[in-house]
Protein backbone atom coordinates (compact mmCIF):
# COMPACT_ATOMS: atom_id res chain seq x y z
CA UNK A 1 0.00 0.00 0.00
CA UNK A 2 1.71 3.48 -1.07
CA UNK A 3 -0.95 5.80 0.20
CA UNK A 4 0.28 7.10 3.42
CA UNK A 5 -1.79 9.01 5.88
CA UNK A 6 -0.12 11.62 7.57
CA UNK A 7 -2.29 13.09 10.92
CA UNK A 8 -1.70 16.59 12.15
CA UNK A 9 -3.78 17.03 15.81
CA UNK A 10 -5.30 19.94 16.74
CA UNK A 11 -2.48 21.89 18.31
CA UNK A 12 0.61 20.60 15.63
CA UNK A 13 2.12 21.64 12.42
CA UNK A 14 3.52 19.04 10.26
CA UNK A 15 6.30 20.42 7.72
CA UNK A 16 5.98 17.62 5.35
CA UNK A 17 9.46 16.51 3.46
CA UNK A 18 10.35 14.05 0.09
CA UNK A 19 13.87 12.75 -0.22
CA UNK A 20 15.02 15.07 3.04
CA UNK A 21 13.89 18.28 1.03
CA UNK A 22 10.71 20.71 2.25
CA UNK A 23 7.58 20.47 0.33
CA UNK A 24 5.10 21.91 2.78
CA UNK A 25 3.35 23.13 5.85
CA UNK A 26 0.19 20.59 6.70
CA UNK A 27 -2.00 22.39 8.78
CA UNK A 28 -4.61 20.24 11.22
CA UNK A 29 -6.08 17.35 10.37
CA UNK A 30 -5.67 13.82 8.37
CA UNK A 31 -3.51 14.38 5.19
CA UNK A 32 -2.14 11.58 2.12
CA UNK A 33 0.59 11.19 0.45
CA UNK A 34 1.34 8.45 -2.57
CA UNK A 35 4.26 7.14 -0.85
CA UNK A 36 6.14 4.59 -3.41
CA UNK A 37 9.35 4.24 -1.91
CA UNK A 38 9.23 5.34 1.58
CA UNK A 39 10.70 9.14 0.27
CA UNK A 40 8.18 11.02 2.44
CA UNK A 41 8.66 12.26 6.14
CA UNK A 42 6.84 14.38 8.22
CA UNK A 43 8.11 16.81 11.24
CA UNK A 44 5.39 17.32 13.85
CA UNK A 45 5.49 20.67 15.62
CA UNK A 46 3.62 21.49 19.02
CA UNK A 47 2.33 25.05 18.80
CA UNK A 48 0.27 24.86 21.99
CA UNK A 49 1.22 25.76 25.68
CA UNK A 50 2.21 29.47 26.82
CA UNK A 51 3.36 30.72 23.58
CA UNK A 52 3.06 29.95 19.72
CA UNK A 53 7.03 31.60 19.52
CA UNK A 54 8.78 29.80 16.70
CA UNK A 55 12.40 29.68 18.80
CA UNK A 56 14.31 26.98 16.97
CA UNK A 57 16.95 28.45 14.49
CA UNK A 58 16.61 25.47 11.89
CA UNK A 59 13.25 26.09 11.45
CA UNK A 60 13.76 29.63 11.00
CA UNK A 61 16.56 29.41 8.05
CA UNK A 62 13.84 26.85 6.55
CA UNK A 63 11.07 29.29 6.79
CA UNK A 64 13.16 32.41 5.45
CA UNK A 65 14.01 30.23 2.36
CA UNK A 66 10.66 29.13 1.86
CA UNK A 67 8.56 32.30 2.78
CA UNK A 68 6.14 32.06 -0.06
CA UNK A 69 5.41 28.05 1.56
CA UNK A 70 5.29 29.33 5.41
CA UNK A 71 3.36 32.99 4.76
CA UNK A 72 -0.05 31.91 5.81
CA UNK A 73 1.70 30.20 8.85
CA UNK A 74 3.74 31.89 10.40
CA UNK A 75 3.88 35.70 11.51
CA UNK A 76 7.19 37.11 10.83
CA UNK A 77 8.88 39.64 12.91
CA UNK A 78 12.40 41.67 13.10
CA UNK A 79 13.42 44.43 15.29
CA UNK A 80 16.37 46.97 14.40
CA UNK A 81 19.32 48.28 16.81
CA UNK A 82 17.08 50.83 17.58
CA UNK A 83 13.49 49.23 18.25
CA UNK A 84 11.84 46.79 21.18
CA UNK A 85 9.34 45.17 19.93
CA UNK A 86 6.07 44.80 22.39
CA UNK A 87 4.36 41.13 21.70
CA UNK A 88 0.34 41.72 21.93
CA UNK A 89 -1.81 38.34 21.67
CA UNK A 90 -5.67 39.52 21.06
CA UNK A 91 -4.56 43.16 21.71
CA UNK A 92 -3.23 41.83 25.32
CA UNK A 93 0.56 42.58 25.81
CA UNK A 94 2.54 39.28 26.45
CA UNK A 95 5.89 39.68 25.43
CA UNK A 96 8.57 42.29 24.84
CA UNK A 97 11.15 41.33 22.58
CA UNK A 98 15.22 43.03 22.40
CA UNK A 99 16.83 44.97 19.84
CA UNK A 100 18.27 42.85 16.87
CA UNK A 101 16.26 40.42 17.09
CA UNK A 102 13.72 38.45 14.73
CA UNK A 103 11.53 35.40 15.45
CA UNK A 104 8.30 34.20 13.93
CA UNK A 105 4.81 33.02 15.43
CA UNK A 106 2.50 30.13 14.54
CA UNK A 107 -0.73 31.50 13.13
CA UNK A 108 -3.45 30.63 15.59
CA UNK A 109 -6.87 31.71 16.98
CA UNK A 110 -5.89 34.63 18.56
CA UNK A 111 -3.69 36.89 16.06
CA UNK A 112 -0.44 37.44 17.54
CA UNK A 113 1.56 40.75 16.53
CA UNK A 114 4.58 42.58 17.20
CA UNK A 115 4.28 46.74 18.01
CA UNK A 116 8.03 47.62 17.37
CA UNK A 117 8.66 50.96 19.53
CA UNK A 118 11.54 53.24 18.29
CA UNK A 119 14.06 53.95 21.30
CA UNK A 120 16.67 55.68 19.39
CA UNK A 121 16.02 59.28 21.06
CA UNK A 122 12.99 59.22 23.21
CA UNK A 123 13.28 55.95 25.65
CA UNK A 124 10.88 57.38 28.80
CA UNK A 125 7.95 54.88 29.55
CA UNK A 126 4.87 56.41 30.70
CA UNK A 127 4.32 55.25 34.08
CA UNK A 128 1.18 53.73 34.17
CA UNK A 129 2.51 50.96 31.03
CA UNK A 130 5.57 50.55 32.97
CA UNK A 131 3.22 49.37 36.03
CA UNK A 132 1.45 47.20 34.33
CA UNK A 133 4.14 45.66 32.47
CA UNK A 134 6.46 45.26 35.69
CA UNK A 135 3.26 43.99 37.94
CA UNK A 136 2.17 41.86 35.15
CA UNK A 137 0.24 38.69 36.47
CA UNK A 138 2.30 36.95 33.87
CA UNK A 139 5.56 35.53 34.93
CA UNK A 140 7.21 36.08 31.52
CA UNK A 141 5.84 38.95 30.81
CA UNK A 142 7.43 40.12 34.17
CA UNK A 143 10.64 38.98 33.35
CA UNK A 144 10.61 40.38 30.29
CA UNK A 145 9.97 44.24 31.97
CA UNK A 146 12.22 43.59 34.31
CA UNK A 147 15.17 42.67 31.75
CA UNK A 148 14.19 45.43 29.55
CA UNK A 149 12.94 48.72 31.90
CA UNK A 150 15.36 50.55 34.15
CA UNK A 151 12.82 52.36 36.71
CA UNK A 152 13.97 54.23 39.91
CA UNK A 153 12.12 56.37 42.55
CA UNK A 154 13.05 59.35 43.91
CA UNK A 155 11.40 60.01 47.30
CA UNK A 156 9.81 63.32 49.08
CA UNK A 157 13.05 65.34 49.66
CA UNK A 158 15.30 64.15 47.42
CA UNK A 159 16.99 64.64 44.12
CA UNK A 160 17.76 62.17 41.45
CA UNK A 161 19.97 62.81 38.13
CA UNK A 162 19.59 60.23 35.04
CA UNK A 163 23.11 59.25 33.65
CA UNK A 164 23.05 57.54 30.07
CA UNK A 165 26.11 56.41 29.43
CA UNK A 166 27.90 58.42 31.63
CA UNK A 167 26.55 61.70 30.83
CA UNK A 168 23.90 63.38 33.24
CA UNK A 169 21.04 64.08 30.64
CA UNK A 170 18.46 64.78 33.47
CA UNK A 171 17.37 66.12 37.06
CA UNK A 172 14.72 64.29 38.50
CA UNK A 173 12.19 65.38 41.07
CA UNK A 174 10.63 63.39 43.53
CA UNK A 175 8.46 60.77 41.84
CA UNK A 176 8.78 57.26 39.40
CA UNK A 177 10.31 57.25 36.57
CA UNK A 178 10.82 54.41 34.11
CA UNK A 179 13.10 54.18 30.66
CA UNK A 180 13.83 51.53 27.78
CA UNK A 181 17.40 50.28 28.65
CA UNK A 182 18.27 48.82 25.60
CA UNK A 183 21.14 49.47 23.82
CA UNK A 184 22.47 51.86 26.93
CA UNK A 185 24.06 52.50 30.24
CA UNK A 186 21.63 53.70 31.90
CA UNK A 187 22.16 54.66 36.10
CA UNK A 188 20.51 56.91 38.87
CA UNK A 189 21.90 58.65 41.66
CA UNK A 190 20.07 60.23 44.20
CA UNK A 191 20.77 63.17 46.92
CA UNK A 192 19.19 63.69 50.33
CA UNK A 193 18.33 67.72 50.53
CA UNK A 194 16.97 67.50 54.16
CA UNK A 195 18.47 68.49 57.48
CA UNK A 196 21.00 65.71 58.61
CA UNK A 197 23.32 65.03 61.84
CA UNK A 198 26.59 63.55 61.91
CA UNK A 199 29.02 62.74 64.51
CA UNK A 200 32.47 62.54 64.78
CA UNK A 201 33.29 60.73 67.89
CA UNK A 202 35.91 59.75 69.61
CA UNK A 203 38.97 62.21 68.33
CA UNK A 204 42.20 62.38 70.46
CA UNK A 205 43.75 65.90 70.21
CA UNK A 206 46.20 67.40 72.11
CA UNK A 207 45.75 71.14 73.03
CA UNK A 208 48.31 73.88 72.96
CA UNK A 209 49.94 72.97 76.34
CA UNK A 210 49.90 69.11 75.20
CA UNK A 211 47.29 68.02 77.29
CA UNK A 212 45.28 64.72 75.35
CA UNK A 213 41.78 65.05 75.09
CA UNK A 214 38.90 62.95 73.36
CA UNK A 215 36.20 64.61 72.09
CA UNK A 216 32.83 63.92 70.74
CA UNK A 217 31.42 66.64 67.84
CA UNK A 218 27.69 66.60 66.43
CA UNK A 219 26.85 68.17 63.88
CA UNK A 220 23.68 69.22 61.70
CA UNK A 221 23.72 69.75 57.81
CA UNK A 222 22.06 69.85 54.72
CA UNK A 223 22.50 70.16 51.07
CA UNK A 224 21.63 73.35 49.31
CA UNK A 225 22.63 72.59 45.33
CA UNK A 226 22.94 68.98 45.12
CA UNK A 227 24.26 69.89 41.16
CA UNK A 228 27.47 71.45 42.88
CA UNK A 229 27.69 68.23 45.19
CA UNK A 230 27.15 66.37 42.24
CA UNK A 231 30.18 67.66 39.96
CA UNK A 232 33.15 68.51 43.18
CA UNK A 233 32.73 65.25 45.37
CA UNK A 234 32.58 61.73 44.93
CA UNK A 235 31.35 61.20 48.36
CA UNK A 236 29.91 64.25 49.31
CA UNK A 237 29.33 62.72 53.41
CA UNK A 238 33.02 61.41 53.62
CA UNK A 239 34.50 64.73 52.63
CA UNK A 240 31.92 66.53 55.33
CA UNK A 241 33.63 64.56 57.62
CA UNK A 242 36.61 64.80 56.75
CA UNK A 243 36.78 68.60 57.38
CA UNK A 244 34.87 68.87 60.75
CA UNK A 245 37.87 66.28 61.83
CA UNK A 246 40.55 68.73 60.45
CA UNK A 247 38.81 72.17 61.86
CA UNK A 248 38.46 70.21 65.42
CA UNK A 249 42.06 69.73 65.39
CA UNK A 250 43.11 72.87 64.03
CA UNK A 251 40.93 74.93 66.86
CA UNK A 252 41.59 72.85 69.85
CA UNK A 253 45.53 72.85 68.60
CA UNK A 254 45.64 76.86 69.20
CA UNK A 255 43.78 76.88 72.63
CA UNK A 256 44.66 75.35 76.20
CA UNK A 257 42.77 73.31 78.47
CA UNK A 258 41.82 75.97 80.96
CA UNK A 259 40.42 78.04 77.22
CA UNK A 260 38.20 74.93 76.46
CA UNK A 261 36.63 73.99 79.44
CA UNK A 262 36.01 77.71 79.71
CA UNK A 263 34.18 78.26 76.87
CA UNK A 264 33.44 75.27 75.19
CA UNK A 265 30.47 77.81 73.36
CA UNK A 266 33.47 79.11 71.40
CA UNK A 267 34.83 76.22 70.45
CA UNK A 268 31.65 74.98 68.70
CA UNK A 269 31.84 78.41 66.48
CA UNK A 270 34.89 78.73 65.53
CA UNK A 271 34.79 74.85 63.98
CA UNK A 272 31.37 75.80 62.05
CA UNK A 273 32.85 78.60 60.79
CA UNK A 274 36.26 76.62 59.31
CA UNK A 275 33.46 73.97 58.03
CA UNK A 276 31.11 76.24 56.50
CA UNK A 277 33.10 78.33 54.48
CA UNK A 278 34.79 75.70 52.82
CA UNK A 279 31.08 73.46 52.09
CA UNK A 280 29.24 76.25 51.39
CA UNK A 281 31.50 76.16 47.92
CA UNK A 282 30.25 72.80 47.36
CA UNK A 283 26.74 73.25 47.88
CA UNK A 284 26.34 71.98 51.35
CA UNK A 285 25.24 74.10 54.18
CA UNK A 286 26.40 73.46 57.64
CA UNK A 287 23.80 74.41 60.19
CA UNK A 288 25.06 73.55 63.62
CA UNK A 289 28.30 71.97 65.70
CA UNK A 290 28.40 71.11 69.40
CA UNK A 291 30.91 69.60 71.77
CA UNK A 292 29.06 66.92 73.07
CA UNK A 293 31.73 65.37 75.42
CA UNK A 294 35.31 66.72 76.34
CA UNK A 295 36.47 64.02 77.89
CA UNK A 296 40.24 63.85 80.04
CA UNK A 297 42.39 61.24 80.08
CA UNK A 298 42.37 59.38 84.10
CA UNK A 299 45.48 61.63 85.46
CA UNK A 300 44.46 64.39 84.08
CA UNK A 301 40.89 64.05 85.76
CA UNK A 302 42.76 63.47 88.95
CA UNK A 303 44.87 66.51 88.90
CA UNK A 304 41.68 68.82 87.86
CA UNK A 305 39.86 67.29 91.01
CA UNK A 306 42.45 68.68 93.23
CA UNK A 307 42.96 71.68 91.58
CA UNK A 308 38.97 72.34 92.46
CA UNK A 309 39.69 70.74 95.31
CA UNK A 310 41.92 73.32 96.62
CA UNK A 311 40.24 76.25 95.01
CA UNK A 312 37.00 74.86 96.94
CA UNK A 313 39.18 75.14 99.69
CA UNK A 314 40.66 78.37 99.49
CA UNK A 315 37.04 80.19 98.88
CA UNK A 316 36.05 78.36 101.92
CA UNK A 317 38.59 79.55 104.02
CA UNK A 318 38.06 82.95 102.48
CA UNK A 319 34.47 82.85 103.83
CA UNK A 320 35.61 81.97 107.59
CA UNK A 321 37.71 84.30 107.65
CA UNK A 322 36.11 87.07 106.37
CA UNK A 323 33.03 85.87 108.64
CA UNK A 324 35.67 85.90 111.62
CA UNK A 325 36.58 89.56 110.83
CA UNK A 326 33.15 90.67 110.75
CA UNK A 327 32.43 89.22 114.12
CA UNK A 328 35.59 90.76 115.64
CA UNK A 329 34.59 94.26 114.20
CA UNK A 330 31.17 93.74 115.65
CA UNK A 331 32.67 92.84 119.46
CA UNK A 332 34.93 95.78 118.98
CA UNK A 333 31.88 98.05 117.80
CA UNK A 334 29.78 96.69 120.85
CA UNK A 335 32.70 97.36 123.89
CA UNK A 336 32.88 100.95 122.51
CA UNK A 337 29.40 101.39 122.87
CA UNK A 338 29.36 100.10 126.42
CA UNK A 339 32.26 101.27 127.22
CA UNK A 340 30.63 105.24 127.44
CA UNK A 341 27.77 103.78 128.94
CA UNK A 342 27.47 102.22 132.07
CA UNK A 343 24.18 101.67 132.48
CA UNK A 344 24.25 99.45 129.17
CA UNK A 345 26.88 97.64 130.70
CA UNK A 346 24.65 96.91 133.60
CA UNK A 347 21.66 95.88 131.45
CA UNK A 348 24.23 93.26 129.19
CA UNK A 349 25.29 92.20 131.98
C-alpha cells in the first residue's frame, strides 16, 4: 500500500518533506501522500502551551528560504538596533522582545503581533505601562519588563539625576520614573536635601599645652545645590567629615585646656565657621556643631579634682575668715558702745 496518511492534531504543524527536502506546511487534520518508496517524512510541531514563539533556528533558516510556503503560517517579525518590539496576543501585551532580534509566530486563533517601539532618542515609559508591564500577572511577561525597563524612585526630599552612558542628561524630582534600557548605560543617583546630623566621635587631640583630650562633635547639615555636590565630590558625606575632623584639630591645637573647658560655646563656632566656608563652595550648608563630650584622660581628671579641690578650699577659708573679721569688728563696735555707757553695761550684763 503506497498511500500514506499523515495526521496533524489539533495543536501541531507538520512540515511535510520528500527525499530530506521541504515540500510543505500541513496544517490540522488527516492528510495523504502516494508514498512509493518510503521518500516522504513528516516533522510534527507542538504550537500549543504558553506561547506559539517559533524559537528553533533550523526552522527559521527553513522558513526564510521558503517564505512564499510558510506565509499563511507563520507571523514574521524583526526588530532593528534601535526598536523593542512589544508582543500583543488579542490586543493583550505578552511579550517584549530586544533589539536585533527576529523570530516568527504560529498562526493561531488569537492573532499574535509585534508593536516595534523606536528607542533611538525618546526611551521614557509612561508610568502607568511601565506598572502594568512590571506587575504583570504573567511571569514572563514580568521577566521580560524587568530585563528590559530601568525604573527608579526618587522620594519626598530628594533629588535624582539620570546618567546615560555616563553623561547626566536629566534632574529628576521626587516621583517614578521608568526608561527603555536597551542598547544603553543607563544609572541613577540620588541626593538627600533635608536636614542631617553627623558625629564625629571619639577624636584624640592634644591642646596647645599638650594636654590629650577625646572629644565627641555633632553636627547638623544639609545640602543646598545637590548639582554642585554632584560635579566637586565623589562622596559628598566622607568629605563633610573629613573637614569637621581637620577644623576640630586645628581649633583645639591653638587653645589650652583651661580656654576649652572655659568656653566650650566658642569652640563649637569657631569649627562651624572653618566647616562652613569651605562646604558652602560645594553646595552643602552646615547648620550647627556642638561639643558633646570633652572628655580627660584618668590623670588628668585626677589633677583637675584637686585643683577644684583646693580652690574649693581656698574660697572656703576665704568665707571663715572674712566671717571671723566681721564678728571681731562687731565685738569691737559693741565694747565701745558700752564702754561710754554704764548703764548698758549693767543691762548686758
Amino acid at each position: 500500500m503506497f498511500r500514506k496518511k499523515i495526521v496533524v492534531e489539533e495543536n501541531q504543524r507538520g512540515l511535510l518533506f520528500k527525499d530530506k527536502q521541504f515540500e510543505r506546511v500541513l496544517n490540522k487534520g488527516v492528510h495523504y501522500v502516494w508514498d512509493f518508496s518510503n521518500q516522504y517524512s513528516v516533522q510534527l510541531l507542538a504550537i500549543n502551551g504558553v506561547s506559539r514563539e517559533v524559537t528553533n533556528e533550523e526552522l527559521l533558516l527553513l522558513a526564510e528560504a521558503h517564505t512564499s510556503a510558510f506565509h499563511q503560517h507563520l507571523e514574521f517579525w524583526e526588530t532593528s538596533a534601535q526598536e523593542i518590539g512589544l508582543v500583543y496576543e488579542a490586543d493583550k501585551l505578552k511579550d517584549i522582545k530586544l533589539a536585533n532580534q527576529r523570530g516568527a509566530f504560529w498562526n493561531g486563533v488569537r492573532a499574535m503581533r509585534v508593536e516595534k517601539v523606536n528607542i533611538a532618542e525618546s526611551f521614557k515609559i509612561e508610568e502607568r505601562a511601565a506598572a502594568l508591564m512590571l506587575g504583570a500577572e504573567s511571569e514572563k511577561l514580568r521577566k521580560a519588563a524587568n530585563n528590559a525597563i530601568f525604573a527608579v524612585t526618587v522620594p519626598e526630599g530628594h533629588v535624582g539625576f539620570l546618567e546615560v552612558n555616563g553623561q547626566v542628561t536629566e534632574t529628576l524630582a521626587s516621583g517614578t520614573y521608568t526608561w527603555w534600557k536597551f542598547s544603553r548605560v543607563l544609572k541613577a543617583k540620588l541626593y538627600d536635601t533635608r536636614l542631617q546630623n553627623m558625629e564625629i566621635n571619639g577624636q584624640e587631640i592634644l591642646t596647645k599645652d599638650k594636654v590629650s583630650l577625646r572629644i565627641n562633635l555633632s553636627a547638623t547639615w544639609q545640602i543646598t545645590d545637590a548639582e554642585k555636590v554632584r560635579l566637586n565630590l565623589a562622596d559628598h558625606v566622607d568629605f563633610l567629615y573629613r573637614e569637621m575632623q581637620l577644623a576640630l584639630r586645628t581649633v583645639v591645637s591653638t587653645q589650652t585646656l583651661d580656654q576649652l573647658l572655659a568656653d566650650k560655646n566658642l569652640l563649637n563656632t569657631q569649627v562651624q565657621a572653618i566647616v562652613a566656608a569651605k562646604a558652602s563652595e560645594y553646595g552643602i550648608a552646615v547648620k550647627t556643631v556642638g561639643a558633646r563630650d570633652i572628655v580627660l584622660p584618668g590623670e588628668m581628671k585626677a589633677i583637675l579634682a584637686q585643683v577644684v579641690e583646693a580652690d574649693k578650699l581656698a574660697e572656703a577659708n576665704l568665707i571663715k575668715r572674712r566671717e571671723e573679721t566681721q564678728a571681731t569688728r562687731n565685738l569691737h563696735n559693741t565694747a565701745k558702745v558700752m564702754e561710754g555707757n554704764p548703764i548698758l553695761l549693767r543691762l548686758k550684763e
